[in-house]
Protein backbone atom coordinates (compact mmCIF):
# COMPACT_ATOMS: atom_id res chain seq x y z
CA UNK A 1 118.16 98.36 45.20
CA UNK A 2 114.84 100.60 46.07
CA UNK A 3 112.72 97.26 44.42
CA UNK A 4 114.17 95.19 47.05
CA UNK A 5 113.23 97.41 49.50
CA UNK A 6 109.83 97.89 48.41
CA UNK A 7 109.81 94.02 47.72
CA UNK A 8 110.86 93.53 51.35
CA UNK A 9 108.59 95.55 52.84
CA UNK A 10 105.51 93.83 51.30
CA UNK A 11 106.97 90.45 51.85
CA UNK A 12 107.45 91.16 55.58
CA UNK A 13 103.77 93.12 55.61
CA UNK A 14 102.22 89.68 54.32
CA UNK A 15 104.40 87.84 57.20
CA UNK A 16 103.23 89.41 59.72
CA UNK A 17 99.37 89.35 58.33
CA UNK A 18 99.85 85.57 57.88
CA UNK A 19 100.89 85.34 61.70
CA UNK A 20 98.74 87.23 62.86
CA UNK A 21 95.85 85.67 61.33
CA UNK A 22 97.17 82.10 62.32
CA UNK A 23 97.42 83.36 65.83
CA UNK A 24 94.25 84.91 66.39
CA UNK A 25 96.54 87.42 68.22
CA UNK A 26 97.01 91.77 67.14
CA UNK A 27 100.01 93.85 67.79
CA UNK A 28 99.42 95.32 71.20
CA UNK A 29 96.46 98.17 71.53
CA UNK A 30 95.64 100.70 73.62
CA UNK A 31 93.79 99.45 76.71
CA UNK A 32 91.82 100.75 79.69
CA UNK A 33 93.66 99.54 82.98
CA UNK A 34 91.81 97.36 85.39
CA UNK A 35 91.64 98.27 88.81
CA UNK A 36 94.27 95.11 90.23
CA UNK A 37 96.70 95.67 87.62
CA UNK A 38 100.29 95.84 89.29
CA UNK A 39 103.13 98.34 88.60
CA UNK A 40 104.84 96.27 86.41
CA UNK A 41 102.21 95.38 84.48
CA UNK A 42 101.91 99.36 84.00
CA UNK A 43 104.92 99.58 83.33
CA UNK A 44 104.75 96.67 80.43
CA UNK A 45 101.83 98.74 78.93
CA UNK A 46 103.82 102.19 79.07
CA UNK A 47 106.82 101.28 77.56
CA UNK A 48 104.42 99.53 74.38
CA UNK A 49 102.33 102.27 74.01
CA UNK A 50 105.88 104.29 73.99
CA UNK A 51 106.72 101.99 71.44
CA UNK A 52 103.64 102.30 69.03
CA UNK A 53 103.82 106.01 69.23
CA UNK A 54 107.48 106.07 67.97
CA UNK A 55 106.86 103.58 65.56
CA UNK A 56 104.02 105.79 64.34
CA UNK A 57 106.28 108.32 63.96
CA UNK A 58 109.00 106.53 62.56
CA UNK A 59 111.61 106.40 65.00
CA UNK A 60 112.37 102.62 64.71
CA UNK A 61 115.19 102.31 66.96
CA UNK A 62 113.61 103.98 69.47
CA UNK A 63 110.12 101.79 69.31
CA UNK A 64 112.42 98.68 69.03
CA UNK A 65 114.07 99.52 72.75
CA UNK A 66 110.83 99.99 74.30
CA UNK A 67 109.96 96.92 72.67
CA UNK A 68 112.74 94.99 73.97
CA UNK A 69 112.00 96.35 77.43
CA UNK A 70 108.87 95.21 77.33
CA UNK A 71 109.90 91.72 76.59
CA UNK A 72 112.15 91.62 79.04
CA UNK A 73 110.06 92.89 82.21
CA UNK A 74 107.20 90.10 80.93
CA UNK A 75 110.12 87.66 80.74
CA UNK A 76 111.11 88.17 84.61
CA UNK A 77 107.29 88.88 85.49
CA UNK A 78 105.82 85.29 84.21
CA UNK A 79 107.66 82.12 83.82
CA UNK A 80 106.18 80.97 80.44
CA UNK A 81 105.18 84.33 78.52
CA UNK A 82 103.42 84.81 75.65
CA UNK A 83 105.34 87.67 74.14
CA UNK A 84 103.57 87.08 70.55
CA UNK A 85 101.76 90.49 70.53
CA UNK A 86 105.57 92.06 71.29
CA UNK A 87 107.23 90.16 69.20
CA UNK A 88 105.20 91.00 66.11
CA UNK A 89 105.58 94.81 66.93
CA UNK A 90 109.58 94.55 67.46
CA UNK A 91 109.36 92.74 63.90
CA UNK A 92 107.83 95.96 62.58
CA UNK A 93 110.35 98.41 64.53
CA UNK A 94 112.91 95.72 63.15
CA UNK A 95 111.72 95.81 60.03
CA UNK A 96 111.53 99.79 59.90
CA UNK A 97 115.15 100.29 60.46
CA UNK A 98 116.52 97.48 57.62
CA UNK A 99 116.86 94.71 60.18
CA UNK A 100 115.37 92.22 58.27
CA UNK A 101 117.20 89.24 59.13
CA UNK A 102 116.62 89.61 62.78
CA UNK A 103 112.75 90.38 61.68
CA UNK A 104 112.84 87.59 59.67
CA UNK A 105 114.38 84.94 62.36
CA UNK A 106 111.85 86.16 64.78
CA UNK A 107 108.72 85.40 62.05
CA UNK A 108 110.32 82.00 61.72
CA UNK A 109 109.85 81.11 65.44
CA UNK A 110 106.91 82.42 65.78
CA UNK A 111 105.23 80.43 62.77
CA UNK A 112 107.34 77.45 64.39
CA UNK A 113 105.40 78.17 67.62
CA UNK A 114 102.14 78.62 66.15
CA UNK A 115 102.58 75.47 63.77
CA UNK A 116 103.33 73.47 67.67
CA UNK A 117 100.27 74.64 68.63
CA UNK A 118 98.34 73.46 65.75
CA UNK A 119 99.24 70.34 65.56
């Protein structure tokens, strides 16, 4: 049972590389806000940098909500989102806390999405 963990964890680690270098897109970083930026737009970037710093630390279910959150605020705050960045950061909270079919669903659209795009 521990292989299949360890096995899982690498095979979701070179999911998320593969995205991420087929996107051209990163998990969400730490960013200086501009000047016009609007409250929920701070409030996007609060509740990721929330949920890098308990991802850091290990507290998946906690760095998945914040995820989530943020997701959801973007979803009401634009009418076509890109939620990539998000969505590869909930896969790792996701991931974290054995929720790999959900993890794994959400890798499949995204490589869906991206594979659109290419072609």
């Amino acid at each position: 049972m521990k292989n299949l963990n360890v096995t899982s964890r690498i095979f979701f680690a070179l999911i998320i590389a593969l995205i991420i270098i087929l996107s051209g897109c990163a998990a969400p970083k730490r960013l200086e806000l501009p000047s016009n930026i609007t409250e929920e737009e701070i409030k996007i970037i609060a509740l990721v940098r929330e949920g890098e710093s308990y991802l850091g630390q290990g507290r998946y279910d906690q760095a998945e909500k914040r995820y989530r959150k943020a997701i959801s605020l973007n979803n009401k705050r634009v009418a076509a989102p890109d939620n990539t960045a998000f969505l590869l950061a909930l896969t790792q909270a996701l991931d974290g806390s054995g929720q790999f079919e959900e993890a794994s669903e959400i890798i499949g659209s995204l490589i869906k999405k991206i594979h659109k795009i290419k072609h």
